[in-house]
Structures are given as structure tokens and as C-alpha cells.
N, C-alpha and C. Protein backbone atom coordinates (compact mmCIF):
# COMPACT_ATOMS: atom_id res chain seq x y z
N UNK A 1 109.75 117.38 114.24
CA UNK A 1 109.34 118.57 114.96
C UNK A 1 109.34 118.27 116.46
N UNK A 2 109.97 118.75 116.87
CA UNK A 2 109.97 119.07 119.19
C UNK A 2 108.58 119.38 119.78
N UNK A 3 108.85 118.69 120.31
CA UNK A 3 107.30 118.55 121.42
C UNK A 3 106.76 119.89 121.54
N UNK A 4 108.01 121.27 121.53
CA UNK A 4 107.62 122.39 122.03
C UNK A 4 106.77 123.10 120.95
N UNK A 5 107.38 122.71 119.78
CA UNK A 5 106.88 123.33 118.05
C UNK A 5 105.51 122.67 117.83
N UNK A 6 105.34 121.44 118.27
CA UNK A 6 104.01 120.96 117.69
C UNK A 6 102.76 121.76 119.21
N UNK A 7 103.14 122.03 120.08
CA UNK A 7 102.27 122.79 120.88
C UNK A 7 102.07 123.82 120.46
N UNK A 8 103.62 124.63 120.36
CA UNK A 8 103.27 126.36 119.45
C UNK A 8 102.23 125.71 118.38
N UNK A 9 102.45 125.24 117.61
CA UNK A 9 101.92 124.90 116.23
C UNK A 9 100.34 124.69 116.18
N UNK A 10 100.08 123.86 117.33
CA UNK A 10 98.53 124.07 117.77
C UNK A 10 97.97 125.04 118.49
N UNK A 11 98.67 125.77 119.29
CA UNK A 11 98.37 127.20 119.67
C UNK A 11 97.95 128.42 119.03
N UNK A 12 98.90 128.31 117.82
CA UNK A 12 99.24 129.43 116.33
C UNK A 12 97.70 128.94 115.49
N UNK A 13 97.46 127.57 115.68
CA UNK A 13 96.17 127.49 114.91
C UNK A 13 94.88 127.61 115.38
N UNK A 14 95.07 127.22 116.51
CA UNK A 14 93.71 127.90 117.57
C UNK A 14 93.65 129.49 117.48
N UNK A 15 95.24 129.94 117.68
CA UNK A 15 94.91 131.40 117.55
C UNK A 15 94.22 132.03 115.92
N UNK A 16 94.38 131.25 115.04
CA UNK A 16 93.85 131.55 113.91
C UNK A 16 92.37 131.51 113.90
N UNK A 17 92.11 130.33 114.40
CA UNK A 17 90.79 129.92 114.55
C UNK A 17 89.71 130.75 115.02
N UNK A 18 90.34 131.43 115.93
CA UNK A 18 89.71 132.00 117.17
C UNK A 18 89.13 133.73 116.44
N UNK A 19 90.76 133.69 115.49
CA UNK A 19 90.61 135.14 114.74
C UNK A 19 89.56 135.50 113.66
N UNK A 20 89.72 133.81 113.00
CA UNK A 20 88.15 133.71 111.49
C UNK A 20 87.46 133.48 112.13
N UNK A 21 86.76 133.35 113.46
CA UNK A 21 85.32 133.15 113.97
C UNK A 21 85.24 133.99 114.18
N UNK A 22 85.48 135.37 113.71
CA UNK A 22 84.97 136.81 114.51
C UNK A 22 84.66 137.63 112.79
N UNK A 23 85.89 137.54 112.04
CA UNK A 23 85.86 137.98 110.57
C UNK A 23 86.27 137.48 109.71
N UNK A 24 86.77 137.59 108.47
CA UNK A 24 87.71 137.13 107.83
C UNK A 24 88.71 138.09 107.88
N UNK A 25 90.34 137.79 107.19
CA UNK A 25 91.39 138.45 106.97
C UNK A 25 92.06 137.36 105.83
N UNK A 26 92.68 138.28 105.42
CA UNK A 26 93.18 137.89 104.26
C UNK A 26 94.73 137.50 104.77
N UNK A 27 95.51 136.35 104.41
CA UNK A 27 96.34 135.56 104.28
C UNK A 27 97.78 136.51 104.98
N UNK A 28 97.89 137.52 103.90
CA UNK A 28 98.70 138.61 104.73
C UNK A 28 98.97 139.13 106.15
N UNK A 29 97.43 139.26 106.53
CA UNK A 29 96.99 140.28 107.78
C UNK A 29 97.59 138.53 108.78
N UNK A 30 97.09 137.62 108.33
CA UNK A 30 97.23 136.59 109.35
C UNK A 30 98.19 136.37 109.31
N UNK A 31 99.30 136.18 108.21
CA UNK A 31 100.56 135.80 108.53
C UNK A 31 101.59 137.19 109.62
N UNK A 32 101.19 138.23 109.69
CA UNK A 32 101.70 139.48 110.48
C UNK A 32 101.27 139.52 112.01
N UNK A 33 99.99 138.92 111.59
CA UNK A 33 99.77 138.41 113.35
C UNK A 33 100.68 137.32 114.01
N UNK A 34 100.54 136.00 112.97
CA UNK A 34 101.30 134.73 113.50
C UNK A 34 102.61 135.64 113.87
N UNK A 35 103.53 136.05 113.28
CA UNK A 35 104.88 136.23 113.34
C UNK A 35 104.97 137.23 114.36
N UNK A 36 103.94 138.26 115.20
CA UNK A 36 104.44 138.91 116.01
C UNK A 36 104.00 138.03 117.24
N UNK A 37 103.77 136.49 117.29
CA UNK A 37 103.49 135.73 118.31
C UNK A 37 104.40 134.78 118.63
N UNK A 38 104.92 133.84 117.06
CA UNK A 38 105.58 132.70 117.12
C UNK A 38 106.51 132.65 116.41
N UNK A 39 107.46 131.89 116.41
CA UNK A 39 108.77 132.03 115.72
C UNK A 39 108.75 131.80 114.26
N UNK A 40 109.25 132.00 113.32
CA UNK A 40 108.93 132.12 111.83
C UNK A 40 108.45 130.68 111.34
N UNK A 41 108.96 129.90 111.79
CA UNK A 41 108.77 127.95 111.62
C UNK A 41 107.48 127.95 111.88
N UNK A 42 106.98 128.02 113.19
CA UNK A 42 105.84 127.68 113.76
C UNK A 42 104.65 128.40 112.84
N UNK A 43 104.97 129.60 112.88
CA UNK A 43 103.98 130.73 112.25
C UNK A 43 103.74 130.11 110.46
N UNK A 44 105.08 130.25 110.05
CA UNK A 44 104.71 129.65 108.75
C UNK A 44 104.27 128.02 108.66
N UNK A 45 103.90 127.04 109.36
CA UNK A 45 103.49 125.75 109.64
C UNK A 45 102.40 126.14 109.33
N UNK A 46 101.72 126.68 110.73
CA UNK A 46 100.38 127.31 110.97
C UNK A 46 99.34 127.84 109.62
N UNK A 47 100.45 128.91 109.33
CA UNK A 47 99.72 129.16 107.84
C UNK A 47 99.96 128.07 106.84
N UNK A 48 99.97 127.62 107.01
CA UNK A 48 100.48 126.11 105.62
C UNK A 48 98.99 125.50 106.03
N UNK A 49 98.84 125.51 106.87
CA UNK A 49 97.86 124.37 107.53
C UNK A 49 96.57 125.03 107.58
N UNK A 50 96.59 126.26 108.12
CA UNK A 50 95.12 127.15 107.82
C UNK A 50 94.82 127.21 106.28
N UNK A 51 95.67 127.85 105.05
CA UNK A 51 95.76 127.36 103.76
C UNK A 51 95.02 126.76 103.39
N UNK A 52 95.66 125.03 103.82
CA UNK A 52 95.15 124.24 103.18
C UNK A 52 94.04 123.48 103.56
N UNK A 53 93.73 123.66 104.73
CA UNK A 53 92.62 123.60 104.79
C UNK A 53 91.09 124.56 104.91
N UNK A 54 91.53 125.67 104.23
CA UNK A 54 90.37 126.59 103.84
C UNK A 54 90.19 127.21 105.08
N UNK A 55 91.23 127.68 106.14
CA UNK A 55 90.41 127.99 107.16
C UNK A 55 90.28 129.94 107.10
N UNK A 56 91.72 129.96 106.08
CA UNK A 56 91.85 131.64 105.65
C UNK A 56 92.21 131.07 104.46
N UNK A 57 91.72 132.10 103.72
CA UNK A 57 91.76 132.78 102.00
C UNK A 57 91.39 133.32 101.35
N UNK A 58 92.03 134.30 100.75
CA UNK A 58 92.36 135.65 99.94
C UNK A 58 90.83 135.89 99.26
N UNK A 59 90.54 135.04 98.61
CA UNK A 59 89.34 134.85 97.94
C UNK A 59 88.01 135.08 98.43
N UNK A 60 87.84 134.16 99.45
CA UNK A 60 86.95 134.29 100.44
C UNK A 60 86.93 136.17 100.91
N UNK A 61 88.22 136.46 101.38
CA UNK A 61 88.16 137.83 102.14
C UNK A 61 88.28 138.71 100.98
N UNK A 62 88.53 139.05 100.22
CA UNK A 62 88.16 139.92 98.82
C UNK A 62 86.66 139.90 98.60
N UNK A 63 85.99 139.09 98.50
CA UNK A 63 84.62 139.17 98.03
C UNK A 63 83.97 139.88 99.40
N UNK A 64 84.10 139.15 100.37
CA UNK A 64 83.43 139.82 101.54
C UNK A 64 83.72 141.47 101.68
N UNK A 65 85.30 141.46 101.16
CA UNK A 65 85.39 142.92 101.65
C UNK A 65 84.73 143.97 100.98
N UNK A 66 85.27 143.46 99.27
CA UNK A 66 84.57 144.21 98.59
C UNK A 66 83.00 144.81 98.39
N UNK A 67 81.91 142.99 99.07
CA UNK A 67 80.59 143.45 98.73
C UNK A 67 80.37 144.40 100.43
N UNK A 68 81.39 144.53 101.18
CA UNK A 68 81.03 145.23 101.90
C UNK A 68 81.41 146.99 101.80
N UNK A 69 82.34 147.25 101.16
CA UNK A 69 82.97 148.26 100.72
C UNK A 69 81.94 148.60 99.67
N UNK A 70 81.35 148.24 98.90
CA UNK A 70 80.44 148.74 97.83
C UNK A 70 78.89 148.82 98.49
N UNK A 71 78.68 147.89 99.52
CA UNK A 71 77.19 148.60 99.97
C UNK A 71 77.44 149.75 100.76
N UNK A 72 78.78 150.47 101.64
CA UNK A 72 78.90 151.50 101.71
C UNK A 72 79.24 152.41 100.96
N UNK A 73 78.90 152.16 99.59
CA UNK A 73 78.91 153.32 98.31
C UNK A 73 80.65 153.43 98.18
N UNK A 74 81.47 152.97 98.36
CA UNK A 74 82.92 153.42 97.95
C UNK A 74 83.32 153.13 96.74
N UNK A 75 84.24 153.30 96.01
CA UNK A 75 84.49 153.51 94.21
C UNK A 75 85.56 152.23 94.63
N UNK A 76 85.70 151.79 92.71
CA UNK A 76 86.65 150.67 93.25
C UNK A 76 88.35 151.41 93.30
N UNK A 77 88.54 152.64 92.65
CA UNK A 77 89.94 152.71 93.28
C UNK A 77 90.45 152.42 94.88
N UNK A 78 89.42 153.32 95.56
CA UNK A 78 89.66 152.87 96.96
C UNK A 78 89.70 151.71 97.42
N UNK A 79 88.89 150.73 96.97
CA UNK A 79 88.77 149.62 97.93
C UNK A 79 90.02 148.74 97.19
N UNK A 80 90.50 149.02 95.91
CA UNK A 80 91.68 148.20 95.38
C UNK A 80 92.87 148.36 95.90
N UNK A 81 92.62 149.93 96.38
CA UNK A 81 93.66 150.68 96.94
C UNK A 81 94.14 149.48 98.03
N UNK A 82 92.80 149.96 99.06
CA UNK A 82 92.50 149.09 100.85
C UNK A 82 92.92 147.83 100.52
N UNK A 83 92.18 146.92 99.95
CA UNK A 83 92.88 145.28 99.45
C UNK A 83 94.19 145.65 99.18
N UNK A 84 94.95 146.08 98.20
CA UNK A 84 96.51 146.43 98.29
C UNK A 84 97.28 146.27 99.38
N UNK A 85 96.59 147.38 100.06
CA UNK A 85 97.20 147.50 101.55
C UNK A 85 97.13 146.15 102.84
N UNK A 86 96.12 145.53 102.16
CA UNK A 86 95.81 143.90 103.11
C UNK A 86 96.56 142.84 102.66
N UNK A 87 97.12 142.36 101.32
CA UNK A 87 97.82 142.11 100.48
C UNK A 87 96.92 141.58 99.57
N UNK A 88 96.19 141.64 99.25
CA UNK A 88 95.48 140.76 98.28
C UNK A 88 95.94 141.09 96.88
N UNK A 89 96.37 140.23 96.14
CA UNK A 89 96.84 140.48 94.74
C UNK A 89 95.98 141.35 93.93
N UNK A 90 96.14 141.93 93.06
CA UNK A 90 94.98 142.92 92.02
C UNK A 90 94.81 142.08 91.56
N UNK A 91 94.73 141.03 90.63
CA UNK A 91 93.84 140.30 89.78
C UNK A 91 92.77 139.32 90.20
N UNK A 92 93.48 138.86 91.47
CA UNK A 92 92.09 138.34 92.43
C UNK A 92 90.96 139.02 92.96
N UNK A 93 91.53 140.63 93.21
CA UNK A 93 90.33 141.64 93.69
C UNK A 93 89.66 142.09 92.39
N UNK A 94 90.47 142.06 91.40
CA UNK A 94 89.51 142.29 89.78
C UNK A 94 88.43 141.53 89.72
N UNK A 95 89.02 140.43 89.90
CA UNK A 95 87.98 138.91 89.44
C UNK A 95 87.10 138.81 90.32
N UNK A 96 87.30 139.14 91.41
CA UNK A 96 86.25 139.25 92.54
C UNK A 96 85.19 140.24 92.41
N UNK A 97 86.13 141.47 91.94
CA UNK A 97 84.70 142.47 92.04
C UNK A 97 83.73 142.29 90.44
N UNK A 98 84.43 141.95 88.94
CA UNK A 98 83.61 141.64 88.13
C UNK A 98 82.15 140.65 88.43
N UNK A 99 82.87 139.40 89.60
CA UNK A 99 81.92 138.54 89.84
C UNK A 99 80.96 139.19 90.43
N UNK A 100 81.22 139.54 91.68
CA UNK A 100 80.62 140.65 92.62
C UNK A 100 79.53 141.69 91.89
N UNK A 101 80.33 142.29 90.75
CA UNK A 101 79.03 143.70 90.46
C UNK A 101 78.03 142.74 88.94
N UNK A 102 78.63 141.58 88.55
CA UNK A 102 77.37 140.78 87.87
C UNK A 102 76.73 140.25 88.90
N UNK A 103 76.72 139.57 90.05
CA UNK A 103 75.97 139.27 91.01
C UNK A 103 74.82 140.14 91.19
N UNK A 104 75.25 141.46 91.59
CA UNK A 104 74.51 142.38 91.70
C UNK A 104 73.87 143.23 90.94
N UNK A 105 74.28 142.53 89.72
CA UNK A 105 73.54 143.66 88.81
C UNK A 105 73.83 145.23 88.64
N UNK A 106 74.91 145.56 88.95
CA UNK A 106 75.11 147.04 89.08
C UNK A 106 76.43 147.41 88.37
N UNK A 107 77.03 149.11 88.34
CA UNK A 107 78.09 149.20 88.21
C UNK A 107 78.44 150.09 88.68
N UNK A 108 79.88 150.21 88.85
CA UNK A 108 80.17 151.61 90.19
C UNK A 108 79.68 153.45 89.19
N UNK A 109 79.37 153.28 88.31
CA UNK A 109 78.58 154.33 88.06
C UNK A 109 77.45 154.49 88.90
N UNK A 110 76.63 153.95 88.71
CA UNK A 110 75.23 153.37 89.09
C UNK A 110 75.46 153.86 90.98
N UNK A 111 76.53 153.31 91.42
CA UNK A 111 76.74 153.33 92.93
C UNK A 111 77.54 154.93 92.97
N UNK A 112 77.91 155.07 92.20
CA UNK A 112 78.72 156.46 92.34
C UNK A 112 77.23 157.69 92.68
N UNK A 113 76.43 157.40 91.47
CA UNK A 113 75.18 157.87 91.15
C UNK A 113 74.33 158.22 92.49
N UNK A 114 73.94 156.85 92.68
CA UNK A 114 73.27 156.63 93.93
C UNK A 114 73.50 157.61 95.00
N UNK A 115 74.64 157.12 95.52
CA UNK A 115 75.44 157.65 96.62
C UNK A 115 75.47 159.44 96.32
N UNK A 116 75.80 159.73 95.09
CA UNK A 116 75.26 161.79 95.02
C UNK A 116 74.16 162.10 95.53
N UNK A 117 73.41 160.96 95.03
CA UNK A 117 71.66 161.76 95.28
C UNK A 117 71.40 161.17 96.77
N UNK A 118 71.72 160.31 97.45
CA UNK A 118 71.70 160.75 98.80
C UNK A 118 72.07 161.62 99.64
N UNK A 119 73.18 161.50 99.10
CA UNK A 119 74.40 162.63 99.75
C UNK A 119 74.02 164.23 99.87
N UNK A 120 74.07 164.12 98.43
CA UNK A 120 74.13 165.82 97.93
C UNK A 120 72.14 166.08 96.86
N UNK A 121 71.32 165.30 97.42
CA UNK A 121 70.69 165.61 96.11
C UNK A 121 69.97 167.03 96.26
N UNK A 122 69.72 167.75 97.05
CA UNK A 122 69.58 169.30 97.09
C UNK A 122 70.89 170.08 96.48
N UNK A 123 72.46 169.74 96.51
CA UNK A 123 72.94 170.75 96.22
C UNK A 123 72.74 171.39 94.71
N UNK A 124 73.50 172.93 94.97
CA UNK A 124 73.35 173.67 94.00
C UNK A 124 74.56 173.36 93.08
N UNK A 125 74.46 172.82 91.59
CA UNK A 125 75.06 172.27 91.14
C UNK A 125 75.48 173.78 89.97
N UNK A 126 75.12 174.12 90.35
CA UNK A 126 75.85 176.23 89.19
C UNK A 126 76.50 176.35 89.93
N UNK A 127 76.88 176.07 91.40
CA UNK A 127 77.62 176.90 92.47
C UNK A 127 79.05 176.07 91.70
N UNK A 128 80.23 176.98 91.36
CA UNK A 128 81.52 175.86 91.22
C UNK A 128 81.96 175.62 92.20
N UNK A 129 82.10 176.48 93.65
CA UNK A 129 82.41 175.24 94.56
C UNK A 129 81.52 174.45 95.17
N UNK A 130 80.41 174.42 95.25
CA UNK A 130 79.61 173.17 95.65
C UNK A 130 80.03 171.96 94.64
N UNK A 131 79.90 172.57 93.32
CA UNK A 131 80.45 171.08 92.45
C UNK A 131 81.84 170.83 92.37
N UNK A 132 82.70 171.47 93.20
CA UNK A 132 84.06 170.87 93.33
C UNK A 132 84.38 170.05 94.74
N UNK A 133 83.48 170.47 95.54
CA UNK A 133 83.41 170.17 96.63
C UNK A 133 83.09 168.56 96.56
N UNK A 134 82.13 168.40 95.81
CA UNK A 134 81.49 167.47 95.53
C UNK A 134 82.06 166.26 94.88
N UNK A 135 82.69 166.91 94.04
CA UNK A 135 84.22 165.87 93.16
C UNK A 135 85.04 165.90 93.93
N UNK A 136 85.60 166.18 95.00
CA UNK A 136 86.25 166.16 95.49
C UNK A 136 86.07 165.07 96.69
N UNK A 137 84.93 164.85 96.98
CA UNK A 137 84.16 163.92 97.97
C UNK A 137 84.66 162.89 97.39
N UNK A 138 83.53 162.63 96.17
CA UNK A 138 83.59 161.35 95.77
C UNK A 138 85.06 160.85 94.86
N UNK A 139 86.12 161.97 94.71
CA UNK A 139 86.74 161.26 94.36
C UNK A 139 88.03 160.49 95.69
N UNK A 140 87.70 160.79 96.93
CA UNK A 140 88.40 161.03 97.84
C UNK A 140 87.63 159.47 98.35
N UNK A 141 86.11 159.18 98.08
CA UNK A 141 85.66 157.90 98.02
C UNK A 141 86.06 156.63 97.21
N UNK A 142 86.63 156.96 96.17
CA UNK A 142 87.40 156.29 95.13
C UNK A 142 86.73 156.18 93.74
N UNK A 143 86.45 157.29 93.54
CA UNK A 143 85.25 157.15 92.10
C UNK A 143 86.22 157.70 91.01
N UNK A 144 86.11 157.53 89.94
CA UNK A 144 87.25 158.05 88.92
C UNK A 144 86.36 159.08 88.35
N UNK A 145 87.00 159.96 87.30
CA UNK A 145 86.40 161.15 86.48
C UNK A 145 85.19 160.41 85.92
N UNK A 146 84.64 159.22 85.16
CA UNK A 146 83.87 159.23 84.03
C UNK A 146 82.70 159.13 85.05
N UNK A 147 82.35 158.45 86.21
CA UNK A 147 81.68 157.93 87.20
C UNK A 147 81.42 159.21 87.95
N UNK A 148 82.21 159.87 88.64
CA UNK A 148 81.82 161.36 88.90
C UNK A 148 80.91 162.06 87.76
N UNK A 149 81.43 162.29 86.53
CA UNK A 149 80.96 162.85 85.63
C UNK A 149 79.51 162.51 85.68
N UNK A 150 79.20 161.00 85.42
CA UNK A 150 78.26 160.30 85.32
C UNK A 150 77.35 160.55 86.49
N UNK A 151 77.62 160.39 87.65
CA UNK A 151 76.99 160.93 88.90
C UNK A 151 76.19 162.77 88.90
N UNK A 152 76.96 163.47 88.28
CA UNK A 152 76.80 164.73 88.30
C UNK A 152 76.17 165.06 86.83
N UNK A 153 75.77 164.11 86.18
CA UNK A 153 74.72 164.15 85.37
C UNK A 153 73.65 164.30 85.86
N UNK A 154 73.63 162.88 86.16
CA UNK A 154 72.34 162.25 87.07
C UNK A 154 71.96 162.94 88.17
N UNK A 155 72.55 163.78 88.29
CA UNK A 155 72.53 164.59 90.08
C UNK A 155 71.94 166.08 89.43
N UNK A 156 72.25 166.44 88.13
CA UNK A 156 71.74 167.71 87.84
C UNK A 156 70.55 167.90 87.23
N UNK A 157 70.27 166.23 86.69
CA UNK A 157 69.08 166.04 85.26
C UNK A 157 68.12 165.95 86.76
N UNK A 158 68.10 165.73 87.85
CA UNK A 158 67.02 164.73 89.19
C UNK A 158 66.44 165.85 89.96
């Protein structure tokens, strides 16, 4: 490697460095940064080396995202959706969020639930568009039919 590559190369990793001391990002998001900085060699070094030494990974940023995406009440289509879009594989964000909602003791019913009776717990639930309105919210949050359903139980029995 040229004197010039092993400088990029420590540059590309400081710049990494600099990026996980603020949040995490997932492996993807960092490799799209490296490459709109350094030449594909350098950039992919960089990530070889952040990798392996734990400084970014997928794992790490899935759990964070997710337990942060679920204390703002969001359903898991959405946030599988959002991870998708970051690259995180689906079976790592599966495994993450199973761990995640036994951690917590909960399930996105339960959070679907929750989140109505803050939201909406005065509305008039005879009105059909208040209760479409309403499915329409939460499914736009990422909640599926049985979890809505389940929510608008709980939201009519309260």
C-alpha cells in the first residue's frame, strides 16, 4: 500500500470514528459515506478494519434502532421497512426485535394499544370516520390489521 493510501486509510477511519461517537449507523449508511469521500480501495480497507474491530455493526445498530423506534410507539412493519432502507438484513432485525420485545416484556399489540389510548382515548369510536381515521394512523405507523384490531378493542372496552 502507498504512503498516500495508508494516510487516506487513517483519515477514512478517524472519519468513522468521529461518525460512531455521535450515533450508531449501520454498515451500509457507513460504507455510502466512505465512498462519497475516498476511493473504493481506501473506503473498502476502512470498512474491513472498522468491521473487525467492532467499531460499526449491524447488530449493535438494529437493536438501538429498533428499541428506539418502539419507545416511540411505531409497529414493526415500519421500522423493518426503515432498517431495509439502512441495509440491515431482515433476519438480523427479526432476531433483534424478538430479543428486544422479550427484554421488554411486551408485544407490538400491547404498544399498538398503548399508543390509541394516548393518542385517541376520547375518540368517538361509532363515528366510521373517526375509526378509519384512526386505522389509518396507526397503520401509516406500521401496525398490521390484528394489532389495530386489537388496539380498537382495547380503545372501545376503556
Amino acid at each position: 500500500m502507498a504512503l498516500d493510501e495508508q494516510t487516506d486509510l487513517k483519515k477514512a477511519v478517524n472519519f468513522v470514528l468521529v461518525l460512531v461517537a455521535k450515533r450508531e449507523y449501520s454498515e451500509s449508511q457507513i460504507r455510502q459515506k466512505l465512498s462519497a469521500r475516498y476511493s473504493p480501495e481506501v473506503a473498502g480497507a476502512a470498512m474491513d478494519y472498522c468491521v473487525s474491530h467492532e467499531y460499526v455493526s449491524d447488530l449493535r445498530y438494529a437493536q438501538s434502532y429498533i428499541r428506539s423506534r418502539i419507545r416511540s410507539s411505531y409497529g414493526w412493519e415500519r421500522i423493518r421497512y426503515e432498517l431495509a432502507q439502512k441495509g440491515v438484513a431482515r433476519e438480523l432485525a427479526e432476531e433483534c426485535r424478538d430479543r428486544i420485545l422479550a427484554d421488554l416484556d411486551c408485544d407490538f399489540e400491547q404498544i399498538c394499544a398503548e399508543y390509541m389510548q394516548r393518542r385517541f382515548g376520547t375518540a368517538d369510536l361509532k363515528d366510521r370516520q373517526v375509526k378509519l381515521k384512526i386505522m389509518r394512523h396507526m397503520a401509516a405507523r406500521g401496525f398490521g390489521r390484528e394489532e389495530i384490531s386489537c388496539g380498537l378493542a382495547r380503545l372501545g372496552a376503556g
